[in-house]
Structure formats: structure tokens, C-alpha cells
C-alpha atoms as a PDB file:
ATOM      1  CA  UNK A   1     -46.261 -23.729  76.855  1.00  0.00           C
ATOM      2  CA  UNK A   2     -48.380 -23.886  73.660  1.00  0.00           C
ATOM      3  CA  UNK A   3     -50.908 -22.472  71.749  1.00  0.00           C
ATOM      4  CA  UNK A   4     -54.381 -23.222  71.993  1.00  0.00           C
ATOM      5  CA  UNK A   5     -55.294 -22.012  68.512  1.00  0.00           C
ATOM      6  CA  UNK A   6     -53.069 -20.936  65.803  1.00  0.00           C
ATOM      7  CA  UNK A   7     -52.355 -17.623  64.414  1.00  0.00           C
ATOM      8  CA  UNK A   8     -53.417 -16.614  60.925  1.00  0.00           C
ATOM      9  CA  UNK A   9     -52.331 -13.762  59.133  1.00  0.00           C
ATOM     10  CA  UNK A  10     -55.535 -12.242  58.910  1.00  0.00           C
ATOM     11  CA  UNK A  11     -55.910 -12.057  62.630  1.00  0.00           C
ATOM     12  CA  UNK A  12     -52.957 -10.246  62.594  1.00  0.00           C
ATOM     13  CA  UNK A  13     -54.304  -6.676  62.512  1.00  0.00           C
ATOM     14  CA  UNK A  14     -56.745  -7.694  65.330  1.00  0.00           C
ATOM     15  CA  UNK A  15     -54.558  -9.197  67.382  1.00  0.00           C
ATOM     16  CA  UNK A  16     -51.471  -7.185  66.997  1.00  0.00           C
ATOM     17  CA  UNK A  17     -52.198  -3.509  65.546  1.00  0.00           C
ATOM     18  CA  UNK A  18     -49.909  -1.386  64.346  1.00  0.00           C
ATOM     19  CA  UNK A  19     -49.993   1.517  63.352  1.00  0.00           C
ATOM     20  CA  UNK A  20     -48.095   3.557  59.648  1.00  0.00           C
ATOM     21  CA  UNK A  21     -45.279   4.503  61.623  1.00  0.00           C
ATOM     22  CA  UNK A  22     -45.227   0.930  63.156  1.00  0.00           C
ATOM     23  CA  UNK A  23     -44.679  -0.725  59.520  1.00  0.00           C
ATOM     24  CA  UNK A  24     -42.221   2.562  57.864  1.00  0.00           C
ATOM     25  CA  UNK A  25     -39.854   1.641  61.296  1.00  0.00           C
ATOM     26  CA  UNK A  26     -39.931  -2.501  60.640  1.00  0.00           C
ATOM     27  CA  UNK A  27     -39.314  -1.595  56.947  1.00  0.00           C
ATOM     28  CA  UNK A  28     -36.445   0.836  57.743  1.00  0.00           C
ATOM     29  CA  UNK A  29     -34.843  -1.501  60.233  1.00  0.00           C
ATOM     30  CA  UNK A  30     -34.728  -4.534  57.772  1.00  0.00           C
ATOM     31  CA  UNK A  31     -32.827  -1.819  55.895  1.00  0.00           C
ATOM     32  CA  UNK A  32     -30.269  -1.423  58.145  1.00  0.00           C
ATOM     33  CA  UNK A  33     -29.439  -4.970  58.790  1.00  0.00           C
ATOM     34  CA  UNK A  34     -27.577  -4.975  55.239  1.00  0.00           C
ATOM     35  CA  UNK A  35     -24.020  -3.948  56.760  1.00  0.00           C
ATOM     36  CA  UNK A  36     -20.891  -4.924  55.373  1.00  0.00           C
ATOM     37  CA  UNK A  37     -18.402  -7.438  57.465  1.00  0.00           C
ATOM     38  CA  UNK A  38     -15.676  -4.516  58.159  1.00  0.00           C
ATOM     39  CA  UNK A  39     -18.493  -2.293  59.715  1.00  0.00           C
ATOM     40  CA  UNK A  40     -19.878  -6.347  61.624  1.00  0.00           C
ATOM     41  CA  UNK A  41     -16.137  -6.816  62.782  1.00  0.00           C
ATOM     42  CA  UNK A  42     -16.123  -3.152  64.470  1.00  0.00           C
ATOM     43  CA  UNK A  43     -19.460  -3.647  66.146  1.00  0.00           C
ATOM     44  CA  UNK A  44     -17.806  -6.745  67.214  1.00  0.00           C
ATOM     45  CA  UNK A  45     -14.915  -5.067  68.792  1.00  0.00           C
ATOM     46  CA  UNK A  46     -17.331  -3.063  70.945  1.00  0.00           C
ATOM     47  CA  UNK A  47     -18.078  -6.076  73.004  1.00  0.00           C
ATOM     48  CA  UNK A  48     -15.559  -7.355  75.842  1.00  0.00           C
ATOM     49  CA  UNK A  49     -13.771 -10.690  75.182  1.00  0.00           C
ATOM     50  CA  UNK A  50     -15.084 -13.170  77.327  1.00  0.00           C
ATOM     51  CA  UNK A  51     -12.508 -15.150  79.263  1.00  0.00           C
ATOM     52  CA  UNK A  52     -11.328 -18.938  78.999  1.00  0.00           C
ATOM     53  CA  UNK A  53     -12.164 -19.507  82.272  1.00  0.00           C
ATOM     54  CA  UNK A  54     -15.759 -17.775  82.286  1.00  0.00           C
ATOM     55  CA  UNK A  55     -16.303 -20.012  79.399  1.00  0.00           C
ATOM     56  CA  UNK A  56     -15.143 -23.232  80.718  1.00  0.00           C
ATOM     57  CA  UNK A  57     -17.361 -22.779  83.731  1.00  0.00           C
ATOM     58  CA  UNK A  58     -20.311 -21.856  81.981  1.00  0.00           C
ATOM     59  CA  UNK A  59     -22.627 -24.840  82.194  1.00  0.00           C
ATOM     60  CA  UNK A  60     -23.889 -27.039  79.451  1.00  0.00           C
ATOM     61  CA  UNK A  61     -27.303 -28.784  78.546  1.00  0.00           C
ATOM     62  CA  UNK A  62     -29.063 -30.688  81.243  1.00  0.00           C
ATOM     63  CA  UNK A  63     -28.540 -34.328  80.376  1.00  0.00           C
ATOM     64  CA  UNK A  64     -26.236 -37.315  78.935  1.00  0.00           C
ATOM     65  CA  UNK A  65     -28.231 -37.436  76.038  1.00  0.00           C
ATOM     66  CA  UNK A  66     -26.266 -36.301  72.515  1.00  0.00           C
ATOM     67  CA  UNK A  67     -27.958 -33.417  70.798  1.00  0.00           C
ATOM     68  CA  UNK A  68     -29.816 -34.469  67.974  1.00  0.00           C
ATOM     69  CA  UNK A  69     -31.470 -32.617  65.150  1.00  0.00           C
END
């Protein structure tokens, strides 16, 4: 899927509009993301451990061709 026209910033308020609350929460979030890797390891730990066998059987990219960047 694409785009048929491109976004510009100043559309942005048109477009998608937010209100003073909306910004104060995306500011406060990007706050939070600043943890330290103790407190990253123990959110980690929340999460089960996924199984060898789950991950063996979990299917790959569609193709023979060798990913490229």
C-alpha cells in the first residue's frame, strides 16, 4: 500500500489533532523510556521463556532468496 501524497509537517495539525493533554502525555512518555538495564532485565523477567521447540517451528521468510540490506 502507498501513499498518494506525502505528509508535511504542517498538515499535521489538520490531519492529526491533538489536543494539550495529547502533547504533555507524548512528552511524559518519552520520559519514561530512560530506564536503567537492571529495571530492562526485570521487565524482562516478566515475560515467559519461549521454548526451543516453539522456536524451531516458528516459520521463516517466504523465499530462497538471502536477505539483503
Amino acid at each position: 500500500m502507498k501513499s498518494k501524497k506525502s505528509l508535511k509537517l504542517s498538515d499535521l495539525g489538520q490531519d492529526l489533532p491533538t489536543t494539550h493533554g495529547d502533547v504533555i502525555a507524548l512528552r511524559n512518555s518519552r520520559r519514561d523510556r530512560n530506564i536503567d538495564l537492571r529495571t530492562y532485565l526485570e521487565f524482562l523477567k516478566r515475560f515467559p521463556v519461549a521454548s526451543i521447540h516453539s522456536l524451531r517451528d516458528k516459520k521463516g521468510p517466504i523465499g530462497n532468496k538471502a536477505f539483503e540490506l
